[in-house]
PDB file of N, CA and C in Angstrom:
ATOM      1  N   UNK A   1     -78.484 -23.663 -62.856  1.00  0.00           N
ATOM      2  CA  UNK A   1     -77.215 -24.340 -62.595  1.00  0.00           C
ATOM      3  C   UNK A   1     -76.227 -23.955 -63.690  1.00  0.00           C
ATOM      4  N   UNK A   2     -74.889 -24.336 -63.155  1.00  0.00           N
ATOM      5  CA  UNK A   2     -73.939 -23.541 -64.077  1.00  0.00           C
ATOM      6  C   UNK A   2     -73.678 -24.582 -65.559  1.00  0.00           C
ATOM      7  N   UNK A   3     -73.271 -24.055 -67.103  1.00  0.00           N
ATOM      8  CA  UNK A   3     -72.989 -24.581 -68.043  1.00  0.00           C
ATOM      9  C   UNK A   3     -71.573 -25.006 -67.726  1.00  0.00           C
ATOM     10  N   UNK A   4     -71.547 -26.423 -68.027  1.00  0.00           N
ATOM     11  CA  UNK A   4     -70.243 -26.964 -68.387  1.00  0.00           C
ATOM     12  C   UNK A   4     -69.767 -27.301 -69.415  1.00  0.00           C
ATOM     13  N   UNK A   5     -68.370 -27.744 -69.669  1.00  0.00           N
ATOM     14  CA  UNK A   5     -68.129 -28.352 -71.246  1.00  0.00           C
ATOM     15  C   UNK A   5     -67.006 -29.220 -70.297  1.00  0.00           C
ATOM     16  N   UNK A   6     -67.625 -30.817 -71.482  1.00  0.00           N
ATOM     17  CA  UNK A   6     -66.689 -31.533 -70.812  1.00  0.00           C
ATOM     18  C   UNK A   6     -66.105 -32.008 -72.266  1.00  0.00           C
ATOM     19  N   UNK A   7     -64.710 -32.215 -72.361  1.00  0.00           N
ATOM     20  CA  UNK A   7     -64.055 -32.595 -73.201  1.00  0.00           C
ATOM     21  C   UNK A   7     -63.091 -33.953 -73.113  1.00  0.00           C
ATOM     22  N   UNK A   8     -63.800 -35.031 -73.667  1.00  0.00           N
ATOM     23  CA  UNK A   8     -63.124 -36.499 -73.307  1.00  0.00           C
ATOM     24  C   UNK A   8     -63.034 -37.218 -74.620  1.00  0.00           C
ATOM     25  N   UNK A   9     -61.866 -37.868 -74.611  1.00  0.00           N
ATOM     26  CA  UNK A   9     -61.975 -38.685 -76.184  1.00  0.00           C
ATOM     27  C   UNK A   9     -62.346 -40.038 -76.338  1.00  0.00           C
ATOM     28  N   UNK A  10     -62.115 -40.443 -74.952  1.00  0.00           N
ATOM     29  CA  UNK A  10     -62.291 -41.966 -74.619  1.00  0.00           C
ATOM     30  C   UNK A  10     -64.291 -41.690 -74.257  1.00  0.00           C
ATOM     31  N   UNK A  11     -64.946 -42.948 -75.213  1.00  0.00           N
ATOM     32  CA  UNK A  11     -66.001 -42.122 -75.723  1.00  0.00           C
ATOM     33  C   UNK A  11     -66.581 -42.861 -73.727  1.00  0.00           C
ATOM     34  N   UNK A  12     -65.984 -43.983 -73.355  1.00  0.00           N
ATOM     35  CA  UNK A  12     -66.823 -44.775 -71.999  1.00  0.00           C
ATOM     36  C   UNK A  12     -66.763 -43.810 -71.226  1.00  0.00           C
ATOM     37  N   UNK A  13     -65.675 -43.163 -71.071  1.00  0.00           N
ATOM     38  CA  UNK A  13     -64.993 -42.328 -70.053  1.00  0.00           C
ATOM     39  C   UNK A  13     -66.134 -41.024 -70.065  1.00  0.00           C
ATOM     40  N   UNK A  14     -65.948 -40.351 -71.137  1.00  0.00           N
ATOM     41  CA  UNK A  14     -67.136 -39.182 -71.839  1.00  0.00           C
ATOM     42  C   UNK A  14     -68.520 -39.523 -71.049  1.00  0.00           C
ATOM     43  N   UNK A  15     -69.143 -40.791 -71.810  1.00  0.00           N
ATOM     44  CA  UNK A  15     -70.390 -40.574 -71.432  1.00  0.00           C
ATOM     45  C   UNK A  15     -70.292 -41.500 -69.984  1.00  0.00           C
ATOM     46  N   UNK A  16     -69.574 -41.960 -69.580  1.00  0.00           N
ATOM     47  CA  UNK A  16     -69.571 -42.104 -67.534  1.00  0.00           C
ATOM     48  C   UNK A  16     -69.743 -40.300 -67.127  1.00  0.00           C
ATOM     49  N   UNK A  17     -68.616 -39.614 -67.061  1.00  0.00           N
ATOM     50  CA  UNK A  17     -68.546 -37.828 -66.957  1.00  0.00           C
ATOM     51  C   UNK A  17     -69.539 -37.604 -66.713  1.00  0.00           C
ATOM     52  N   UNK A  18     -70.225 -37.658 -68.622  1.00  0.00           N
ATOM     53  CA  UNK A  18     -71.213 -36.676 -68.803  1.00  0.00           C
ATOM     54  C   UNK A  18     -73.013 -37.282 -68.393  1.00  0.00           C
ATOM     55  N   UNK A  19     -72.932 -38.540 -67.598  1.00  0.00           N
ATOM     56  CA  UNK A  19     -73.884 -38.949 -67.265  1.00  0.00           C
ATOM     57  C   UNK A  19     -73.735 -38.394 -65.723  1.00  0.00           C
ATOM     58  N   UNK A  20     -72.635 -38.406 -64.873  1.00  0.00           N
ATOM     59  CA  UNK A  20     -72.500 -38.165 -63.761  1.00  0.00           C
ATOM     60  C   UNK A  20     -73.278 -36.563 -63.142  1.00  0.00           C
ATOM     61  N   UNK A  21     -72.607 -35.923 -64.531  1.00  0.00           N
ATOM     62  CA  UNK A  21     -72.731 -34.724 -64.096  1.00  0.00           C
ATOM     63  C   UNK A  21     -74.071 -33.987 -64.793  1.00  0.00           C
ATOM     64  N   UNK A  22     -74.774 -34.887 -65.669  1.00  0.00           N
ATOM     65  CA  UNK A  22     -76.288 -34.751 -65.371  1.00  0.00           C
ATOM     66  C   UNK A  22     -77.109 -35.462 -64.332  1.00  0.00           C
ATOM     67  N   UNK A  23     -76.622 -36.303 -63.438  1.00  0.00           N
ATOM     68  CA  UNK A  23     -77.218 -36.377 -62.290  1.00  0.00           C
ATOM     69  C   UNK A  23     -76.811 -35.386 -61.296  1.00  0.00           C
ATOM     70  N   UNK A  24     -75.785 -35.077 -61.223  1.00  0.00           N
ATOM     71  CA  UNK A  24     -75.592 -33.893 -60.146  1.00  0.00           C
ATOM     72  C   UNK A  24     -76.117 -32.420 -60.391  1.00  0.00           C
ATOM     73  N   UNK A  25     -77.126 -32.445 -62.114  1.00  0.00           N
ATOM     74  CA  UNK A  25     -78.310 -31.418 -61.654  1.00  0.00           C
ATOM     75  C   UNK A  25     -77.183 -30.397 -62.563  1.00  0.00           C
ATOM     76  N   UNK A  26     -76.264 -30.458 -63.432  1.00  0.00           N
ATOM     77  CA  UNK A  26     -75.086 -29.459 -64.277  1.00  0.00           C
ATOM     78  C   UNK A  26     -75.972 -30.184 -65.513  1.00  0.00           C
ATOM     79  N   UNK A  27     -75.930 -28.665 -66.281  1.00  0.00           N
ATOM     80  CA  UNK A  27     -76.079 -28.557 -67.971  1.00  0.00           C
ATOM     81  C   UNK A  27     -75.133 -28.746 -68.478  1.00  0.00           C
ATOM     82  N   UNK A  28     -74.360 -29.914 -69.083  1.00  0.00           N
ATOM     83  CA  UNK A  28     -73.210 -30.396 -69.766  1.00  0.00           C
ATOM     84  C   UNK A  28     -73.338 -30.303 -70.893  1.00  0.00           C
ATOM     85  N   UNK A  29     -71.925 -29.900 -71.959  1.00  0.00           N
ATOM     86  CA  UNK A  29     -71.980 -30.128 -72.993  1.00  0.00           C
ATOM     87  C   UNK A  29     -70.951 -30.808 -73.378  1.00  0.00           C
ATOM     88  N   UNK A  30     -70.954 -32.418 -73.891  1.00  0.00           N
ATOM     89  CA  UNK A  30     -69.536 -33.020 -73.743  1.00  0.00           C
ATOM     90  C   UNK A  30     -69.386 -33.943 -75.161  1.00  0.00           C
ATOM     91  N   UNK A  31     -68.024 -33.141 -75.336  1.00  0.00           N
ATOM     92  CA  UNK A  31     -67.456 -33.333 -76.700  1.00  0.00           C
ATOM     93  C   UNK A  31     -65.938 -34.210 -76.583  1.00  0.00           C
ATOM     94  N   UNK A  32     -65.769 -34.711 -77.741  1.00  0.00           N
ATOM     95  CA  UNK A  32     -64.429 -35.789 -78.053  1.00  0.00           C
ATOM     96  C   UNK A  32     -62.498 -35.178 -78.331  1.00  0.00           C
ATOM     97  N   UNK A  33     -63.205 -33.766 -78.521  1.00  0.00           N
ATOM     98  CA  UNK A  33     -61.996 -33.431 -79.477  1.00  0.00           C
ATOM     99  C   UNK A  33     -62.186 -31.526 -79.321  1.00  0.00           C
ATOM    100  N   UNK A  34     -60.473 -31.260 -79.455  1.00  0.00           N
ATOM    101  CA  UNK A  34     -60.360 -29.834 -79.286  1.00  0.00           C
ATOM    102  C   UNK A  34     -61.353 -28.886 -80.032  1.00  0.00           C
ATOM    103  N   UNK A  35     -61.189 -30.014 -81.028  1.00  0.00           N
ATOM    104  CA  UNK A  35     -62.335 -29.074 -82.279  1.00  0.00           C
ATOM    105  C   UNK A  35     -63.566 -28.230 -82.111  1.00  0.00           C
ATOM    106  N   UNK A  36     -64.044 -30.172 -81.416  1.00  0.00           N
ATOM    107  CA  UNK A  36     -65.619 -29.343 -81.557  1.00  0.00           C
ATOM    108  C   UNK A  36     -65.676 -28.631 -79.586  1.00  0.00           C
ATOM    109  N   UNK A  37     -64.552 -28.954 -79.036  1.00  0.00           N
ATOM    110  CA  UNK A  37     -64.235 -27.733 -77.603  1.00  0.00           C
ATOM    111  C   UNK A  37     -64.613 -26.638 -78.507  1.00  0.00           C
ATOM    112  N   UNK A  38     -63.675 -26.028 -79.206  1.00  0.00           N
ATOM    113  CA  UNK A  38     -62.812 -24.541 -79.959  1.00  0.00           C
ATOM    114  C   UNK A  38     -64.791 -24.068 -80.061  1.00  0.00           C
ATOM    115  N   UNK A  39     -65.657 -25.266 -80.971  1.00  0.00           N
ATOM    116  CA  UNK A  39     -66.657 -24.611 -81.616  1.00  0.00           C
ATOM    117  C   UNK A  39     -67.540 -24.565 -80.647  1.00  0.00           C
ATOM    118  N   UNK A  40     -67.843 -25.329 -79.574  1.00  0.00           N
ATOM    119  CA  UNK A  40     -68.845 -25.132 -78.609  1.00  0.00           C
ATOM    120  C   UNK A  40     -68.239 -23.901 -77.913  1.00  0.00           C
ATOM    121  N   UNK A  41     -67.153 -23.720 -77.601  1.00  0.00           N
ATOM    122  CA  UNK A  41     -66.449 -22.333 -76.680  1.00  0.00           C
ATOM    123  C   UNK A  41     -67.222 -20.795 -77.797  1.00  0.00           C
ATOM    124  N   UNK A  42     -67.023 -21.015 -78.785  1.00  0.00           N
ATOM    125  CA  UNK A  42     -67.384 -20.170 -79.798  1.00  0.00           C
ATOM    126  C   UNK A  42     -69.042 -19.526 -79.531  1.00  0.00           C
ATOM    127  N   UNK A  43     -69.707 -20.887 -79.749  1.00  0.00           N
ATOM    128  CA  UNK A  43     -71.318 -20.653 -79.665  1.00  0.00           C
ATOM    129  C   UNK A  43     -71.768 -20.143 -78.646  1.00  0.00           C
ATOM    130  N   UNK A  44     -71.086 -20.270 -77.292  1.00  0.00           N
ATOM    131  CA  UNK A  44     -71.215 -19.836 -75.522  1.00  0.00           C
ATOM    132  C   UNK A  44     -70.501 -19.828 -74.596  1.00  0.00           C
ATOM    133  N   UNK A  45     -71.352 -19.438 -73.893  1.00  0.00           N
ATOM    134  CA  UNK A  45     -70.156 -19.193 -72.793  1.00  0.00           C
ATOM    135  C   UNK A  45     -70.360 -20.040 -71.629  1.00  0.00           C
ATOM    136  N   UNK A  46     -69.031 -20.842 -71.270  1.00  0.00           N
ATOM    137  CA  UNK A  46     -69.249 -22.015 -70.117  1.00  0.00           C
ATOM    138  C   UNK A  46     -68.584 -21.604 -68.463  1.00  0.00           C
ATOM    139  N   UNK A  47     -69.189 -22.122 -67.765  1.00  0.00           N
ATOM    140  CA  UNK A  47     -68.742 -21.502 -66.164  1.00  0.00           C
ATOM    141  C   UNK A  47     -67.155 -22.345 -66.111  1.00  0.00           C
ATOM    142  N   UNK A  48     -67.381 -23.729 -66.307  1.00  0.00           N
ATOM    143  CA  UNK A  48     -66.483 -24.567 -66.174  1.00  0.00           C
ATOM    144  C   UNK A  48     -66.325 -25.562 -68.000  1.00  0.00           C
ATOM    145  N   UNK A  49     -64.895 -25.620 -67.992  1.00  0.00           N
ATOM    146  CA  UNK A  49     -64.532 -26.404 -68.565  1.00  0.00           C
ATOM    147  C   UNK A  49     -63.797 -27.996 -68.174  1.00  0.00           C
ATOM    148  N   UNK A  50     -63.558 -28.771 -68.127  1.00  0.00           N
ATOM    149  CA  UNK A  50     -63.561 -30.254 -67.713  1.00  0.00           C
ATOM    150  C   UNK A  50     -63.139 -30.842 -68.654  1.00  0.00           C
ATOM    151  N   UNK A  51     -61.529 -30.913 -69.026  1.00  0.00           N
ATOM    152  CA  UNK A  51     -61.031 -31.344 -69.731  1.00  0.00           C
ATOM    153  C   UNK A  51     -59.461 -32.368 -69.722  1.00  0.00           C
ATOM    154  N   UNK A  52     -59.616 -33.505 -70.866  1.00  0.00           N
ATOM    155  CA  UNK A  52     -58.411 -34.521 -70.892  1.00  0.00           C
ATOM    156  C   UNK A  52     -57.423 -33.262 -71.544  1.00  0.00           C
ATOM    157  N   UNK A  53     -56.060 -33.839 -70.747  1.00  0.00           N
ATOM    158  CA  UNK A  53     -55.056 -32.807 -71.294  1.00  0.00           C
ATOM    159  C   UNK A  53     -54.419 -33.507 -72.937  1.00  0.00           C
ATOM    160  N   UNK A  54     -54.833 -34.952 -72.765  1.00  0.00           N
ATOM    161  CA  UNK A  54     -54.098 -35.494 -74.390  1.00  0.00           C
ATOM    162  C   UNK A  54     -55.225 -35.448 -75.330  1.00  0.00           C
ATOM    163  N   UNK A  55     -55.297 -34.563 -75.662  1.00  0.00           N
ATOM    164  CA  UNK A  55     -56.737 -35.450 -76.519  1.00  0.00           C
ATOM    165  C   UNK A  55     -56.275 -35.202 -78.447  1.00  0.00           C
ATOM    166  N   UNK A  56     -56.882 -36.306 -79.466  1.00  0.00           N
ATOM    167  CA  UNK A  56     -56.459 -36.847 -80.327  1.00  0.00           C
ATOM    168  C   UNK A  56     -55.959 -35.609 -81.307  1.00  0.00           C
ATOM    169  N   UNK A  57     -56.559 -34.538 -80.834  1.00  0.00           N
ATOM    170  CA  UNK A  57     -56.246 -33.515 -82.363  1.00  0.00           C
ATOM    171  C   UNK A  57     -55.756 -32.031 -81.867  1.00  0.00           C
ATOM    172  N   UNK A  58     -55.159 -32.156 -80.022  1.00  0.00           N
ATOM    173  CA  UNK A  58     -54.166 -30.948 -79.893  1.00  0.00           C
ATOM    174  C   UNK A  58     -54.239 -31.397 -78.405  1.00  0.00           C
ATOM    175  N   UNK A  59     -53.958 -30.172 -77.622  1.00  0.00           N
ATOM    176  CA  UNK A  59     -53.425 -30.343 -76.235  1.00  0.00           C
ATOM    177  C   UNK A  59     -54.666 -29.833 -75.560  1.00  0.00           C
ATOM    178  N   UNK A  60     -54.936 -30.339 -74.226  1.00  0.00           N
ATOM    179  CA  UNK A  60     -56.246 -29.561 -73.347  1.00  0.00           C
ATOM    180  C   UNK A  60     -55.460 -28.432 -72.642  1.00  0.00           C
ATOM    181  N   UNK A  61     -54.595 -28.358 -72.306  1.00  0.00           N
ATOM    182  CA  UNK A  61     -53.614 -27.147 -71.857  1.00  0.00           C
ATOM    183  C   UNK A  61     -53.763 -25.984 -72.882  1.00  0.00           C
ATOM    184  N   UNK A  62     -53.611 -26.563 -73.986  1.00  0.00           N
ATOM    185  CA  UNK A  62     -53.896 -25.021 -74.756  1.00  0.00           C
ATOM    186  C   UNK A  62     -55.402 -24.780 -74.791  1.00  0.00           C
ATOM    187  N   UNK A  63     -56.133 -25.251 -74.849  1.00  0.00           N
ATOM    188  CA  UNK A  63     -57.367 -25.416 -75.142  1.00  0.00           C
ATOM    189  C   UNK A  63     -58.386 -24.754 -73.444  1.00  0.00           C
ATOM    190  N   UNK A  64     -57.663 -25.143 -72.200  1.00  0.00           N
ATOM    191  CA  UNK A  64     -57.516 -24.067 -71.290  1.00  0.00           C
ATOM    192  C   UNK A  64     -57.304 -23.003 -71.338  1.00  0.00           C
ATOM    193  N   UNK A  65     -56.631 -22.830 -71.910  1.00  0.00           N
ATOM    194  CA  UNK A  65     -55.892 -21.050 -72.160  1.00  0.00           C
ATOM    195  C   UNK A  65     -56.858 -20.490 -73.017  1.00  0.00           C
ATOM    196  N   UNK A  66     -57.518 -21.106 -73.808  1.00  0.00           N
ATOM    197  CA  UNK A  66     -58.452 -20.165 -74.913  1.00  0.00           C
ATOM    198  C   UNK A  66     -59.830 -20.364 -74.025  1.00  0.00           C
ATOM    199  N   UNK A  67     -59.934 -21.467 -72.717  1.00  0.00           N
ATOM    200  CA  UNK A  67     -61.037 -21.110 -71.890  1.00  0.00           C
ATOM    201  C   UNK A  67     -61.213 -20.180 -70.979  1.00  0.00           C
ATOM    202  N   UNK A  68     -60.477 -20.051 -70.575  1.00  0.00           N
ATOM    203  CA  UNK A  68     -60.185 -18.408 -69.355  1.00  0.00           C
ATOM    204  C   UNK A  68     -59.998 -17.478 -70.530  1.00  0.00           C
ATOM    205  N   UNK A  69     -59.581 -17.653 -71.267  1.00  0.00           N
ATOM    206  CA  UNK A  69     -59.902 -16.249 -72.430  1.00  0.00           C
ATOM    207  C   UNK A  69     -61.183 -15.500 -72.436  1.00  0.00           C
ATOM    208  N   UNK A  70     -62.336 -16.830 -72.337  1.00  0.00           N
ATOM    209  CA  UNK A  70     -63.432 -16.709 -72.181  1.00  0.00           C
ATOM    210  C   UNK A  70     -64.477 -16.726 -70.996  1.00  0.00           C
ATOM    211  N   UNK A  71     -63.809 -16.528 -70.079  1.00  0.00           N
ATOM    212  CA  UNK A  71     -64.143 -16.726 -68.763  1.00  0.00           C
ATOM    213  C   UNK A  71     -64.404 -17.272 -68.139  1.00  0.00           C
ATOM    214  N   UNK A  72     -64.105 -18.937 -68.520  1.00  0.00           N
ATOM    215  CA  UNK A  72     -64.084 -20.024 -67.988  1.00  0.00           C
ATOM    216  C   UNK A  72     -63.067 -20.605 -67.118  1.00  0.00           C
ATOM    217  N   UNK A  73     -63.267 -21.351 -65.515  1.00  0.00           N
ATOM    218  CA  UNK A  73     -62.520 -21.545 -65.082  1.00  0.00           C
ATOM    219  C   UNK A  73     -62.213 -23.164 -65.906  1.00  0.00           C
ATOM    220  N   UNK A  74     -61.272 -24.133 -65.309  1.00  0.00           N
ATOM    221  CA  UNK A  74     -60.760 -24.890 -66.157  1.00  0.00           C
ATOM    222  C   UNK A  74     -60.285 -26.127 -65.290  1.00  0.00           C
ATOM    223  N   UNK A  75     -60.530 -27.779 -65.355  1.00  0.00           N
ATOM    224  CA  UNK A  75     -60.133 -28.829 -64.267  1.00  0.00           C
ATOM    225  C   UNK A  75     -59.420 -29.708 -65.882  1.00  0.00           C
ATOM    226  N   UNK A  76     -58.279 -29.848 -65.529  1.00  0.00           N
ATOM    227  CA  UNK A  76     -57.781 -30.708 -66.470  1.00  0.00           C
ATOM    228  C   UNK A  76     -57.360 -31.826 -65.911  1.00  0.00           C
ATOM    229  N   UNK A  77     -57.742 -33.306 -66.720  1.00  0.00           N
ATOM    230  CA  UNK A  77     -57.888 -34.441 -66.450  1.00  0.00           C
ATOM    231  C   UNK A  77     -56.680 -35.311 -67.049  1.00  0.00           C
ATOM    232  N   UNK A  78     -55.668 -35.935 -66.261  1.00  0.00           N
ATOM    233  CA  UNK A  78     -54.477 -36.411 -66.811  1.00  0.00           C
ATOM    234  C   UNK A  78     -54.002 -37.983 -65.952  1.00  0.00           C
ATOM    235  N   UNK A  79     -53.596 -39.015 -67.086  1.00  0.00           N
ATOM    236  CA  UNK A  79     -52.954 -39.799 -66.211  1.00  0.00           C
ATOM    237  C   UNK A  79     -51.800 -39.515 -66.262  1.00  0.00           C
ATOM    238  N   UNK A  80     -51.287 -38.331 -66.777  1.00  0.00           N
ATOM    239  CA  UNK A  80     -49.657 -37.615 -65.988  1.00  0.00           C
ATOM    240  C   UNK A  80     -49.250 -36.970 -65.602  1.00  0.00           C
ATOM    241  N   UNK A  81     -49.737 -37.387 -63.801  1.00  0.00           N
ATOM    242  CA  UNK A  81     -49.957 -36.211 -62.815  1.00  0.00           C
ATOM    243  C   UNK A  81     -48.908 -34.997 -63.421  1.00  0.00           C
ATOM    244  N   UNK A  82     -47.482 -34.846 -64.081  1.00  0.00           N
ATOM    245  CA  UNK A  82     -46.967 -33.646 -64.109  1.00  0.00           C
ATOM    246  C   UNK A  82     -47.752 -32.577 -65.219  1.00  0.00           C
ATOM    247  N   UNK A  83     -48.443 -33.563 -65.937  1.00  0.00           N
ATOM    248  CA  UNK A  83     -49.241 -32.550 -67.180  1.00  0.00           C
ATOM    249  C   UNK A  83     -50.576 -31.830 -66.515  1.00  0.00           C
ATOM    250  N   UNK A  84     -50.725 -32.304 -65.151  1.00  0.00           N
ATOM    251  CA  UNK A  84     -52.166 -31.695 -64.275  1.00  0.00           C
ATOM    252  C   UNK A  84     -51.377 -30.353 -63.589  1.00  0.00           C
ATOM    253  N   UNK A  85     -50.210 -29.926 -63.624  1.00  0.00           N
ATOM    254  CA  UNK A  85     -49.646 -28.818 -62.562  1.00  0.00           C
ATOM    255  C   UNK A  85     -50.518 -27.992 -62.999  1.00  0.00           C
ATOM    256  N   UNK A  86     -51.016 -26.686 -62.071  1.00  0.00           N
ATOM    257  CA  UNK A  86     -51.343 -25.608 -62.319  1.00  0.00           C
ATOM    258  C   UNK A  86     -50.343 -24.533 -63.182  1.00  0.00           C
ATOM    259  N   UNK A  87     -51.366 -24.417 -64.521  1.00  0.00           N
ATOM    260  CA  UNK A  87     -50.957 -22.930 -65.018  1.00  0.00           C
ATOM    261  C   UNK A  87     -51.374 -21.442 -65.195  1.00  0.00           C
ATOM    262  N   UNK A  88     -52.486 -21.631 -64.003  1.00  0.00           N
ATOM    263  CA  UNK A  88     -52.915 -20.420 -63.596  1.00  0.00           C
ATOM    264  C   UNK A  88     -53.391 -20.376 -62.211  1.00  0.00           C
ATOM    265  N   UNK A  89     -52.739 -20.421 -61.591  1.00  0.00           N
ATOM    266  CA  UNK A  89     -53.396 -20.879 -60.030  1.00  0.00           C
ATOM    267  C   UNK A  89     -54.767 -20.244 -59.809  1.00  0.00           C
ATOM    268  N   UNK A  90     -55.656 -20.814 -59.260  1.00  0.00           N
ATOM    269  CA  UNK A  90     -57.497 -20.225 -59.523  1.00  0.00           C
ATOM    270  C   UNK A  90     -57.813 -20.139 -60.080  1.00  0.00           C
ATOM    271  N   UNK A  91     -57.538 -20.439 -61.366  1.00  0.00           N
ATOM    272  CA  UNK A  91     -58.160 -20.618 -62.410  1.00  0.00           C
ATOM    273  C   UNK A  91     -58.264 -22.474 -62.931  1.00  0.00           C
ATOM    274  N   UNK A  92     -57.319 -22.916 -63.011  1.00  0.00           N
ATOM    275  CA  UNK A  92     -57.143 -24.093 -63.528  1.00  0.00           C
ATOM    276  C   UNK A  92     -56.707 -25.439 -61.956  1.00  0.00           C
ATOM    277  N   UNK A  93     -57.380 -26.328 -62.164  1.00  0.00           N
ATOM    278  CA  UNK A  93     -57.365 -27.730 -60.878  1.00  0.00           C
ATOM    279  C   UNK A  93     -56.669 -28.707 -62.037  1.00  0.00           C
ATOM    280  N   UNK A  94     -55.777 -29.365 -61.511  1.00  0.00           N
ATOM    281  CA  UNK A  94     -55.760 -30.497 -61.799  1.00  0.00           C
ATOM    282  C   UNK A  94     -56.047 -31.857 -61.523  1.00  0.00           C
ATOM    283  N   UNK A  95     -56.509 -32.739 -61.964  1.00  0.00           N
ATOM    284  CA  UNK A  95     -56.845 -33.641 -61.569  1.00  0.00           C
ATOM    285  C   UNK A  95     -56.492 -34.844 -62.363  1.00  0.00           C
ATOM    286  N   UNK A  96     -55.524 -35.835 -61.307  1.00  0.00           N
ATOM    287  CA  UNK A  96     -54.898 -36.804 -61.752  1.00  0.00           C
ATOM    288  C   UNK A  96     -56.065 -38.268 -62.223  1.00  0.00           C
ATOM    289  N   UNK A  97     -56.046 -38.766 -63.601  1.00  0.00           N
ATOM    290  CA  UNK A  97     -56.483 -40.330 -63.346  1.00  0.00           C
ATOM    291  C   UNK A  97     -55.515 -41.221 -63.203  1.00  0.00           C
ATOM    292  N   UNK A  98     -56.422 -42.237 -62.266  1.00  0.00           N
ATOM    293  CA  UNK A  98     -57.379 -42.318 -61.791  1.00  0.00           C
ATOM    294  C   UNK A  98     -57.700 -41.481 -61.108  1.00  0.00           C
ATOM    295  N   UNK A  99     -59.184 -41.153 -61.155  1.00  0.00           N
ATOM    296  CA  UNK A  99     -59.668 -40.735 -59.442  1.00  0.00           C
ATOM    297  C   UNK A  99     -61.097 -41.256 -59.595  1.00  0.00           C
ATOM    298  N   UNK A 100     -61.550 -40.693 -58.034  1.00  0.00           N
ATOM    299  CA  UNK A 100     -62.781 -41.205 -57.692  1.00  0.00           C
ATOM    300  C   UNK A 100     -63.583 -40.067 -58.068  1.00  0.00           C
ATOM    301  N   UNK A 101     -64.937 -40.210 -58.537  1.00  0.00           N
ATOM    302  CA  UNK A 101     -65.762 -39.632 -59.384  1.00  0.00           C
ATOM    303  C   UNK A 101     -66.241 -38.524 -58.214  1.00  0.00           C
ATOM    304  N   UNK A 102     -66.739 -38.306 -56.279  1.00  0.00           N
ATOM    305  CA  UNK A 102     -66.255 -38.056 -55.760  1.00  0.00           C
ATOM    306  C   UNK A 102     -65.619 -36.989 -55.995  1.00  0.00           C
ATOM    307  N   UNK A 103     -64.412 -36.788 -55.685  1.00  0.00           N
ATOM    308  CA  UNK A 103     -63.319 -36.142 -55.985  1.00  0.00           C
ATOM    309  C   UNK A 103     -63.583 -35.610 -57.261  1.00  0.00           C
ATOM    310  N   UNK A 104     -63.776 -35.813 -58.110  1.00  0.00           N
ATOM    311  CA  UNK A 104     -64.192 -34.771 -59.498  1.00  0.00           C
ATOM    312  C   UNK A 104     -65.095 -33.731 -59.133  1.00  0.00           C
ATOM    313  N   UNK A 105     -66.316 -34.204 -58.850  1.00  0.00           N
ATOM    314  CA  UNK A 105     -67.715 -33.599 -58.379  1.00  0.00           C
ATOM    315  C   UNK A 105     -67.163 -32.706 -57.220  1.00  0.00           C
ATOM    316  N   UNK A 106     -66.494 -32.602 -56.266  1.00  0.00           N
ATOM    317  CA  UNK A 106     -66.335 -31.802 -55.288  1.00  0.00           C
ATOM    318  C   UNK A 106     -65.578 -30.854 -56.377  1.00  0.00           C
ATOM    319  N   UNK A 107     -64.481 -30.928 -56.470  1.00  0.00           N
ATOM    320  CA  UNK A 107     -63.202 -30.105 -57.745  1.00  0.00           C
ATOM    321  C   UNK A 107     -64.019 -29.196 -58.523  1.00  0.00           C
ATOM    322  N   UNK A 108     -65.413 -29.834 -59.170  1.00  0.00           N
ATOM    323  CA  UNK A 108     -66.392 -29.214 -59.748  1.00  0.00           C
ATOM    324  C   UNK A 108     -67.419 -28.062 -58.846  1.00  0.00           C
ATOM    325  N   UNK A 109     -67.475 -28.499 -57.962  1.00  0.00           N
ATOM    326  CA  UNK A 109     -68.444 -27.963 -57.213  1.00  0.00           C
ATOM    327  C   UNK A 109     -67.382 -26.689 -56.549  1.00  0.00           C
ATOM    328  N   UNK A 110     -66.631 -26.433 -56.481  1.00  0.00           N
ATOM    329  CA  UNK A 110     -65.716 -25.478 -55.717  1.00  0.00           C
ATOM    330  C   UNK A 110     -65.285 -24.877 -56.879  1.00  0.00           C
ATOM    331  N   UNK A 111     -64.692 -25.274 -58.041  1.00  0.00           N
ATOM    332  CA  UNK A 111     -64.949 -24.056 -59.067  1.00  0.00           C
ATOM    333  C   UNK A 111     -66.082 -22.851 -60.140  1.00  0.00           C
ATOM    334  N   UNK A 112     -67.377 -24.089 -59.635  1.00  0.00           N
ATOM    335  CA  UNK A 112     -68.550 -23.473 -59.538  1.00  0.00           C
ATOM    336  C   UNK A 112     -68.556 -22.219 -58.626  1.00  0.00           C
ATOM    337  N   UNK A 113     -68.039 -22.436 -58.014  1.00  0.00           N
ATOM    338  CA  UNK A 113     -69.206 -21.785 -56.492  1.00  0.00           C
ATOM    339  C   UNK A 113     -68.098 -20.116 -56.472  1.00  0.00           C
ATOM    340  N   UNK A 114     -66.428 -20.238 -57.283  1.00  0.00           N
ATOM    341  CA  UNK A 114     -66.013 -19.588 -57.256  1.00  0.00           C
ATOM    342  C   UNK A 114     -66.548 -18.004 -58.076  1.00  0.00           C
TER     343      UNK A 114
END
């Protein structure tokens, strides 16, 4: 199954994610902050990235851009739907919160499969 990286700062939010998406049978690796994104992106290489666009110590938008650097496609997670627009069409989903967990997992499953 494919490697993910999920990047959430809100720690409930994180481990809801990153519990979800070890039941749906995905190798997650899910971190708080751009940082330790930048250093897990460093150590490997992820199919998907799954990331908040505010997070406490830079932007997930940039932090996208250094994931398709690496050949990662990219779902960024926002409660401001205009900060979810696509900036690479097929490469990057946005996805507004709220949503239904559902709706993540499919979003996930179709950039997998790409």
């Amino acid at each position: 199954m494919a490697k993910l990286l999920l990047v959430e700062d809100d720690d409930a939010v994180r481990a809801t994610l990153c519990e979800a998406l070890e039941l749906e049978g995905y190798a997650a690796d899910c971190v708080a902050s751009c940082a330790e994104a930048e250093a897990a992106l460093a150590r490997e290489p992820y199919a998907l990235v799954v990331t908040d666009v505010r997070l406490p110590d830079g932007s997930g938008r940039d932090l996208a851009h250094k994931a398709i650097a690496r050949g990662a496609n990219v779902i960024l997670l926002s409660g401001h739907p205009d900060e979810v627009r696509a900036i690479a069409p097929g490469r990057i989903t946005g996805v507004a919160k709220p949503f239904r967990l559902d709706d993540l997992m499919q979003a996930i499953a179709r950039h997998i499969a790409v």
